[in-house]
PDB file of N, CA and C in Angstrom:
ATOM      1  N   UNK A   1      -8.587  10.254 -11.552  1.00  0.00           N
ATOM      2  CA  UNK A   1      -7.817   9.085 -11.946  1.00  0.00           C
ATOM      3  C   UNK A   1      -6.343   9.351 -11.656  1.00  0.00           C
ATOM      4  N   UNK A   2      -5.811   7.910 -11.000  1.00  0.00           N
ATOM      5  CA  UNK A   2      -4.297   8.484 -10.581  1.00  0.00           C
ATOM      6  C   UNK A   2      -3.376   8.059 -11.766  1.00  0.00           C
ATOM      7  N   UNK A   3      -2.530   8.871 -11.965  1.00  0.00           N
ATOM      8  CA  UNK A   3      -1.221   8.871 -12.825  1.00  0.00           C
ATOM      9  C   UNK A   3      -0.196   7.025 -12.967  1.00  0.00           C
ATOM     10  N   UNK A   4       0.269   6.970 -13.657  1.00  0.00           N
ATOM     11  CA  UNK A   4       0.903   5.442 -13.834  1.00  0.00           C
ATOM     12  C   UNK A   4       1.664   5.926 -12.425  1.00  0.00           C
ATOM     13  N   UNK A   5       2.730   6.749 -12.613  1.00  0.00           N
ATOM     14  CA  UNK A   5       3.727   7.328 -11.324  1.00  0.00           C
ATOM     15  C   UNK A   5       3.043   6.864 -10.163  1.00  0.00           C
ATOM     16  N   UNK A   6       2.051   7.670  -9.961  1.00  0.00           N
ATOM     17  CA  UNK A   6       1.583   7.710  -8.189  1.00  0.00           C
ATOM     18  C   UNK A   6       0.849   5.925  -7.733  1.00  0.00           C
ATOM     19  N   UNK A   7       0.397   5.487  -9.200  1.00  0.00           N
ATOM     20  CA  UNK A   7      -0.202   3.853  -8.603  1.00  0.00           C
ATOM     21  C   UNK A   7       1.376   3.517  -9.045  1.00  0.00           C
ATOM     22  N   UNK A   8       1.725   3.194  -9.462  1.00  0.00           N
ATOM     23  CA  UNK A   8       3.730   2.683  -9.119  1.00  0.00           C
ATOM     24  C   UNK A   8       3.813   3.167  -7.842  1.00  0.00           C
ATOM     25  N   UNK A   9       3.976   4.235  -7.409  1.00  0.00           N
ATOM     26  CA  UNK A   9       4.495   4.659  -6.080  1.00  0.00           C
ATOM     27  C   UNK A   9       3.597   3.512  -4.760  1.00  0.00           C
ATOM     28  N   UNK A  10       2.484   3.636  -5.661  1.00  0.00           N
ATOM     29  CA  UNK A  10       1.819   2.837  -3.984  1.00  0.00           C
ATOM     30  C   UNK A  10       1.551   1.773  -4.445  1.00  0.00           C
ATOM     31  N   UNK A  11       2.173   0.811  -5.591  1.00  0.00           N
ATOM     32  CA  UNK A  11       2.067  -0.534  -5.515  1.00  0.00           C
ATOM     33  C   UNK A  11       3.434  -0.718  -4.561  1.00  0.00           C
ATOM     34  N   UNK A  12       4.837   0.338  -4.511  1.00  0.00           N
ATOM     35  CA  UNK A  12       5.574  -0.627  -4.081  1.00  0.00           C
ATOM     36  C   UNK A  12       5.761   0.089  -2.530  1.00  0.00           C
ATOM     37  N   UNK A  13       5.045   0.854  -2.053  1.00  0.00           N
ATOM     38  CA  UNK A  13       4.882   1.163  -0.534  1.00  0.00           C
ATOM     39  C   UNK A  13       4.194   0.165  -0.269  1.00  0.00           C
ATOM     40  N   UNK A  14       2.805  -0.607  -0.630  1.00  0.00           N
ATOM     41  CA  UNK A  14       2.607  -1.928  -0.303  1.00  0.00           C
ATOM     42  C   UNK A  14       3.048  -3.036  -0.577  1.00  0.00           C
ATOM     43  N   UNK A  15       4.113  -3.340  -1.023  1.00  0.00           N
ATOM     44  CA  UNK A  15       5.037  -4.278  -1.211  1.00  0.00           C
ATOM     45  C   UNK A  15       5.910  -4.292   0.205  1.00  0.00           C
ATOM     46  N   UNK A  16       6.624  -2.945  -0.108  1.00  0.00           N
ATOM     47  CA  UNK A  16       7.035  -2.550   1.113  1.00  0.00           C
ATOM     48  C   UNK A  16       6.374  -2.669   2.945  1.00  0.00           C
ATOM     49  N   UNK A  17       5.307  -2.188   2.851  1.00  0.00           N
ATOM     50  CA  UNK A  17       4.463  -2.487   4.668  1.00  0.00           C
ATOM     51  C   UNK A  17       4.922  -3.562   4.115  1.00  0.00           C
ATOM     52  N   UNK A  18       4.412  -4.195   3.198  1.00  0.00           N
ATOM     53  CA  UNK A  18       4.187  -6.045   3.684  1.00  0.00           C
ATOM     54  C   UNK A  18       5.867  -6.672   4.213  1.00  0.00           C
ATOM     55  N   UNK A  19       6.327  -6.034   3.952  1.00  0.00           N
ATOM     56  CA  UNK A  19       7.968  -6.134   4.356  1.00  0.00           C
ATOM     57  C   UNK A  19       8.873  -6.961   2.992  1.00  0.00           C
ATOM     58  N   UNK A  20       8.593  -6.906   1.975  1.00  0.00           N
ATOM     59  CA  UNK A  20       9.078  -6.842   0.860  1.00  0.00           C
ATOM     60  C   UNK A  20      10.689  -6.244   0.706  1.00  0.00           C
ATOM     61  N   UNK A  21      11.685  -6.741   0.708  1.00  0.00           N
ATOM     62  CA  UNK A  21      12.872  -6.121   0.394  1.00  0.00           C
ATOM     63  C   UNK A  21      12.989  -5.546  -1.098  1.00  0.00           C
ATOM     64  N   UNK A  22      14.146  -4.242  -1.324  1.00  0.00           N
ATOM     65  CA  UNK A  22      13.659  -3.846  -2.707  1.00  0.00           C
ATOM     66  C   UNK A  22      14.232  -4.578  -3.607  1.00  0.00           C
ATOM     67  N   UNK A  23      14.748  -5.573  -3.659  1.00  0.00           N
ATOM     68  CA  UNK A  23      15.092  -6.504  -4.798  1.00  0.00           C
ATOM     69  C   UNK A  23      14.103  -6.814  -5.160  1.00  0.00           C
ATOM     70  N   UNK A  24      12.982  -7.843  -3.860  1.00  0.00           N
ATOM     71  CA  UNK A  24      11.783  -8.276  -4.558  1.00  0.00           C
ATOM     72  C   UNK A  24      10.798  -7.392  -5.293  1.00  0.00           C
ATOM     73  N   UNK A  25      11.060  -6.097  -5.016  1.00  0.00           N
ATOM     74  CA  UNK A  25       9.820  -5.463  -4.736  1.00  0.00           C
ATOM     75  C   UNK A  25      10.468  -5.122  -6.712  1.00  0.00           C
ATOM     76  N   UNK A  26      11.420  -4.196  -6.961  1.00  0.00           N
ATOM     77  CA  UNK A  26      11.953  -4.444  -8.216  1.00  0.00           C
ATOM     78  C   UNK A  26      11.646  -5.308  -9.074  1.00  0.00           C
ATOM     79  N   UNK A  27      11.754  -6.737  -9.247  1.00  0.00           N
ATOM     80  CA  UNK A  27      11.285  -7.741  -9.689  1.00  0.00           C
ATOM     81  C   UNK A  27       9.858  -7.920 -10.394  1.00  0.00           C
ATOM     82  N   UNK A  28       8.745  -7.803  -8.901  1.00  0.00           N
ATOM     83  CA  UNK A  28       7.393  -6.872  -9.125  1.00  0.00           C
ATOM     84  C   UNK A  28       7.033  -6.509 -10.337  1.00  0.00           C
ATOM     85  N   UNK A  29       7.620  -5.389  -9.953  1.00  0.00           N
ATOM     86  CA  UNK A  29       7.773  -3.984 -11.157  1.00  0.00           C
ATOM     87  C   UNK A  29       8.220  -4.387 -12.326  1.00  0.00           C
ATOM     88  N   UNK A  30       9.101  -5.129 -12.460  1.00  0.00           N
ATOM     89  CA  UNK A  30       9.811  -5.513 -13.762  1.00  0.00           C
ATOM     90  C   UNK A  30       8.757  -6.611 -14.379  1.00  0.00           C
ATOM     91  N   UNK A  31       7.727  -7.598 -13.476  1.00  0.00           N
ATOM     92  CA  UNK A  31       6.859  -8.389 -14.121  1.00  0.00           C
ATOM     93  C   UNK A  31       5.341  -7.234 -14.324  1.00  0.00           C
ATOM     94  N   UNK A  32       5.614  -6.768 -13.779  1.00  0.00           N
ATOM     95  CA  UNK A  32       4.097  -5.585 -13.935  1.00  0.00           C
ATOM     96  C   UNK A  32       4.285  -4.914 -15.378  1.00  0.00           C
ATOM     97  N   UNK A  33       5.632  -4.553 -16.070  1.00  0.00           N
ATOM     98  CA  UNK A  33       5.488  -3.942 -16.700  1.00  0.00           C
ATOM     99  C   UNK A  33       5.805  -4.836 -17.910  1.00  0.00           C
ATOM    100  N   UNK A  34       6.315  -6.072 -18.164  1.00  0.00           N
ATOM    101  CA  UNK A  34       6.153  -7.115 -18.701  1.00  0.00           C
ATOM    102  C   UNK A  34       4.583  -7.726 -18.591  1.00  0.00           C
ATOM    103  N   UNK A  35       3.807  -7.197 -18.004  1.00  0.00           N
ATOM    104  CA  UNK A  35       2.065  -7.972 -18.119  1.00  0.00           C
ATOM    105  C   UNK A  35       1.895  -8.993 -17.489  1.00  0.00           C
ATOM    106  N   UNK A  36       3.182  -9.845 -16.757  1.00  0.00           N
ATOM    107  CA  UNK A  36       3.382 -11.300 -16.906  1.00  0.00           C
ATOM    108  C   UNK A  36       2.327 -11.505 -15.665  1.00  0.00           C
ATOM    109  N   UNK A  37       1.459 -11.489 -15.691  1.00  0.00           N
ATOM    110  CA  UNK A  37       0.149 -11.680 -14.578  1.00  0.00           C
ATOM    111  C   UNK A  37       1.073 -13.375 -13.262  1.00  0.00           C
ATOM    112  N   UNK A  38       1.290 -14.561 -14.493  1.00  0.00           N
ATOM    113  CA  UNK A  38       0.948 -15.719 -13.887  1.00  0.00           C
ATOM    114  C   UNK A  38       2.589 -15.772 -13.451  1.00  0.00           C
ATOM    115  N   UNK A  39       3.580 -15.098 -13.297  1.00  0.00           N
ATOM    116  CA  UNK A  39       4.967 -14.745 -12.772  1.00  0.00           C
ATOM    117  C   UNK A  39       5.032 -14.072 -11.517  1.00  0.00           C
ATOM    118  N   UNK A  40       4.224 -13.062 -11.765  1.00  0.00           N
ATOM    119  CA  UNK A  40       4.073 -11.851 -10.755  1.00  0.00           C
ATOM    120  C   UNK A  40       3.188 -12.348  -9.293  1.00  0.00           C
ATOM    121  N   UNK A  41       2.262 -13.327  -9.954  1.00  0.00           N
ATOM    122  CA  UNK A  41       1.467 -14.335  -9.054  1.00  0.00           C
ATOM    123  C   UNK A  41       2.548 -15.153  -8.318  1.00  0.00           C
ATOM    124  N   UNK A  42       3.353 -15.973  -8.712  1.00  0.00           N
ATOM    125  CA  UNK A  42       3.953 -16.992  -8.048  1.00  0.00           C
ATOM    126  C   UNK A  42       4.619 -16.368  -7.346  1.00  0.00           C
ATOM    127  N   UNK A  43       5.683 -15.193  -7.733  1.00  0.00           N
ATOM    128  CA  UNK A  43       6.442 -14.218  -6.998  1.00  0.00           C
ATOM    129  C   UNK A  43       5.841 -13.867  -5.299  1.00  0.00           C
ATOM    130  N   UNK A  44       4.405 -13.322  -5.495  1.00  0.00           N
ATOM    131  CA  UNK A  44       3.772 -12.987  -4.708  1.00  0.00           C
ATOM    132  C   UNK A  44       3.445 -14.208  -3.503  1.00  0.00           C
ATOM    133  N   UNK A  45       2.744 -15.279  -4.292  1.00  0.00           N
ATOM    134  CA  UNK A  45       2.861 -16.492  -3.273  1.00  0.00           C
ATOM    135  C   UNK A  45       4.170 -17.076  -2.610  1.00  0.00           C
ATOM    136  N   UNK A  46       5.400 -17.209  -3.670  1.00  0.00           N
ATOM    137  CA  UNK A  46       5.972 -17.512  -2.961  1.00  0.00           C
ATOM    138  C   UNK A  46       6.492 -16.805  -1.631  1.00  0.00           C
ATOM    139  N   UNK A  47       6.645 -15.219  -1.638  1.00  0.00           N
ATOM    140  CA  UNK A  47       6.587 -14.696  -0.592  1.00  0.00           C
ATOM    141  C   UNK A  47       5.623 -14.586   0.311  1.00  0.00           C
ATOM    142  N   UNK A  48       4.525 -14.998  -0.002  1.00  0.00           N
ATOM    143  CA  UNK A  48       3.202 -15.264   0.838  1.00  0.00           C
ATOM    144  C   UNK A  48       3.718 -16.137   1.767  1.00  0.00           C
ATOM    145  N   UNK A  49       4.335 -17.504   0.861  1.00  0.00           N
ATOM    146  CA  UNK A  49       4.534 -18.364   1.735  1.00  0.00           C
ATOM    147  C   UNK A  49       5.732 -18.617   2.904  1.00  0.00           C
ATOM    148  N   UNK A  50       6.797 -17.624   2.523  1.00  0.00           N
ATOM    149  CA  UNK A  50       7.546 -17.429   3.305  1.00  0.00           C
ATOM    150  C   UNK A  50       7.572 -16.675   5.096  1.00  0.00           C
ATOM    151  N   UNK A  51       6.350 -15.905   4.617  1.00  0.00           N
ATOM    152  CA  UNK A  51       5.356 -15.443   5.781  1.00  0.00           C
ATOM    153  C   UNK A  51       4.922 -16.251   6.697  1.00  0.00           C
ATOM    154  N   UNK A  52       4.353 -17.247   5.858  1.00  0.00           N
ATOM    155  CA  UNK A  52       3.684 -17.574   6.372  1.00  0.00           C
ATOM    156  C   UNK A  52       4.489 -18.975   7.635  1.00  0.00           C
ATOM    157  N   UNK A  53       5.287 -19.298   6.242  1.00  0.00           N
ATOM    158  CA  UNK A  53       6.307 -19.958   7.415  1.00  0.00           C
ATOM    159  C   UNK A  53       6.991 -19.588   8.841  1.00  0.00           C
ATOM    160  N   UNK A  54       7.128 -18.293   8.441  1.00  0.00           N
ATOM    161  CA  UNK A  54       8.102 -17.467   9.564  1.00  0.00           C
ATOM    162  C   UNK A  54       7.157 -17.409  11.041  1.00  0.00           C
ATOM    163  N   UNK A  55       6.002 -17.203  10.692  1.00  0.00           N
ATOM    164  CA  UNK A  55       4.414 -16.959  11.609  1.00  0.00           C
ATOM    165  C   UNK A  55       4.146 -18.702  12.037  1.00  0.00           C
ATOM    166  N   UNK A  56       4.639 -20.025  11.368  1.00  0.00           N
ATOM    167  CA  UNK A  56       4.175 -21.163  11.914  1.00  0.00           C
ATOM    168  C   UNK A  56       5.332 -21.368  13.070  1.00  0.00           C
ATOM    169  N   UNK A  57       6.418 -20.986  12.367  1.00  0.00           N
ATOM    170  CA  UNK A  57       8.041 -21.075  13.862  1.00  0.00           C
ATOM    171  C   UNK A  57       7.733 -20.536  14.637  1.00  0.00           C
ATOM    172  N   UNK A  58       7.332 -19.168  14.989  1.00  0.00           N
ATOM    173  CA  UNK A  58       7.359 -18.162  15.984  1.00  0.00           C
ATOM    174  C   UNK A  58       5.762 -18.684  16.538  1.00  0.00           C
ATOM    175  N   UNK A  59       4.511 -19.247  16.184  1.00  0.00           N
ATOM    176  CA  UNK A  59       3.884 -20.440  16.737  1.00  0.00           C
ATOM    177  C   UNK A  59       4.688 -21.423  17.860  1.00  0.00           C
ATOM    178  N   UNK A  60       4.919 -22.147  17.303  1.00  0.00           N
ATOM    179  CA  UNK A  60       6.105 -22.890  17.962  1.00  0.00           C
ATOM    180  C   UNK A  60       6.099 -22.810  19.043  1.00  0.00           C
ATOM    181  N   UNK A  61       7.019 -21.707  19.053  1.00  0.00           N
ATOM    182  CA  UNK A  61       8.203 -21.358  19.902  1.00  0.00           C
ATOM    183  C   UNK A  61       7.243 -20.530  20.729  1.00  0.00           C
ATOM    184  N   UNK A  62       6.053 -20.180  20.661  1.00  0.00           N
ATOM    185  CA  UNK A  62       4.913 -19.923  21.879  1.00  0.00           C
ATOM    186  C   UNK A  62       4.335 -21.358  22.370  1.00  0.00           C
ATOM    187  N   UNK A  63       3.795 -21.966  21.578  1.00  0.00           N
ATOM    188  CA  UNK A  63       3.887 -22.986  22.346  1.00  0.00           C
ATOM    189  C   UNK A  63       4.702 -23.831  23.046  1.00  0.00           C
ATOM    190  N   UNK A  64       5.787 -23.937  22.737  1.00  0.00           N
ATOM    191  CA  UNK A  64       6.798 -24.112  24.013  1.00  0.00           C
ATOM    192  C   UNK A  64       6.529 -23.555  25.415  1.00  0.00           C
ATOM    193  N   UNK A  65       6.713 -22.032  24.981  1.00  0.00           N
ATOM    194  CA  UNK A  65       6.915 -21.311  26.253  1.00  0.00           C
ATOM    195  C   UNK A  65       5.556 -21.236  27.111  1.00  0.00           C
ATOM    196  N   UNK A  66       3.928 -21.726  26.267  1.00  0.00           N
ATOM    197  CA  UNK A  66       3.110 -22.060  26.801  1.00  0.00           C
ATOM    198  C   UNK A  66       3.350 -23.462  27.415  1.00  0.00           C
ATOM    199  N   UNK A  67       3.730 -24.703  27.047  1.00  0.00           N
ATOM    200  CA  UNK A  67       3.879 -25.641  27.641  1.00  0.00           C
ATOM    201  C   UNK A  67       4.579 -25.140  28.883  1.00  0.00           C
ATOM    202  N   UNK A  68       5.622 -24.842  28.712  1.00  0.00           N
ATOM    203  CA  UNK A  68       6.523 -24.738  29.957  1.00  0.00           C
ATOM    204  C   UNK A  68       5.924 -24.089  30.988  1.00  0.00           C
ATOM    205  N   UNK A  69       5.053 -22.937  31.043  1.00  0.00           N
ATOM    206  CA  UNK A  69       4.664 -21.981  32.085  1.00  0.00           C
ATOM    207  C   UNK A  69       3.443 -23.108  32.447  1.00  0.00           C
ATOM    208  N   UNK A  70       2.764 -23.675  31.378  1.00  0.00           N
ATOM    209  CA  UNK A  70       1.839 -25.004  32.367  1.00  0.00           C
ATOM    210  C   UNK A  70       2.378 -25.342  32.967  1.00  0.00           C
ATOM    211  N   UNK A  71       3.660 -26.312  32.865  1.00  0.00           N
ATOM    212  CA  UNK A  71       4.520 -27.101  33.235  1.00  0.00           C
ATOM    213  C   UNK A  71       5.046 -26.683  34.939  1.00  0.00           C
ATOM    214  N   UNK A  72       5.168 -25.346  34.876  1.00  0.00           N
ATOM    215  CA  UNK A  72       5.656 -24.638  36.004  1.00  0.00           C
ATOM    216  C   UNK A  72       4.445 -24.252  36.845  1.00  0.00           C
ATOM    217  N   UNK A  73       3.083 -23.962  36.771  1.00  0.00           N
ATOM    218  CA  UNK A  73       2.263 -23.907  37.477  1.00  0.00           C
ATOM    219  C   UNK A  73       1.440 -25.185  37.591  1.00  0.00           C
ATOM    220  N   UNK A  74       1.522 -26.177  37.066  1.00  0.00           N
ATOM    221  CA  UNK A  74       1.268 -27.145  37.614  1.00  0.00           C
ATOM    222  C   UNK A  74       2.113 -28.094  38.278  1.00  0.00           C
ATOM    223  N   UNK A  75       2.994 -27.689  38.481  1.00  0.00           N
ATOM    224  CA  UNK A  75       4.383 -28.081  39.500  1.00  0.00           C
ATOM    225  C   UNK A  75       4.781 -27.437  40.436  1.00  0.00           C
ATOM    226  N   UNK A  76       3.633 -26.166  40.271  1.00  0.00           N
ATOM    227  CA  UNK A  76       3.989 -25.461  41.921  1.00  0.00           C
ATOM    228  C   UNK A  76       4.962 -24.464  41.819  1.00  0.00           C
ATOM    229  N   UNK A  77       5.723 -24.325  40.748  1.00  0.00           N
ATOM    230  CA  UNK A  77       7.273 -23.619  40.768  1.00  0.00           C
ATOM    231  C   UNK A  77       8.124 -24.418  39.886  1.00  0.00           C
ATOM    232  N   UNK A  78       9.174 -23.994  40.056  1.00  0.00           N
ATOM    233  CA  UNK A  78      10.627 -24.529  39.541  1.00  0.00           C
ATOM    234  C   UNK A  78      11.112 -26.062  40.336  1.00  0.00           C
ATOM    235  N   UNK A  79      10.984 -27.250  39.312  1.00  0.00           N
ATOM    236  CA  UNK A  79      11.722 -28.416  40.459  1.00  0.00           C
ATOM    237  C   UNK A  79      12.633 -29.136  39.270  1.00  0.00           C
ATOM    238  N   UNK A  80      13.594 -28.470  39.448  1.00  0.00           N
ATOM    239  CA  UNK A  80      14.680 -29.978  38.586  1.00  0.00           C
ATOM    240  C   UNK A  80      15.367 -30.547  39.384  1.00  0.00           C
TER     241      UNK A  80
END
């Protein structure tokens, strides 16, 4: 069985991969040890959702650059 220390240590290395800055990741910790389950939840989603936003732009902005390379091979090349 692991120590409170070492599961602390690797709740916030996975905070961290997930790319968590340590303010948020602090915060976390401060609702973990408050119990606050349905805080610590929203915390989490809302950064879920910020992800997830960042991943629908950078979508996007491939599809653009997919349109365009259609755009250019079905035009043979470059014509403006």
């Amino acid at each position: 069985m692991t120590d409170n220390s070492t599961a602390l240590a690797a709740l916030r290395q996975n905070l961290a991969d997930a790319g968590m800055d340590s303010s948020t990741i602090e915060k976390c910790v401060v609702l973990i040890d408050k119990r606050d389950s349905a805080a610590l939840g929203r915390l989490i989603g809302e950064y879920r959702q910020q992800l997830l936003d960042t991943v629908h732009s950078y979508n996007r902005r491939i599809y653009c650059l997919d349109y365009f390379t259609y755009t250019l091979d079905k035009n043979g090349g470059i014509q403006i």
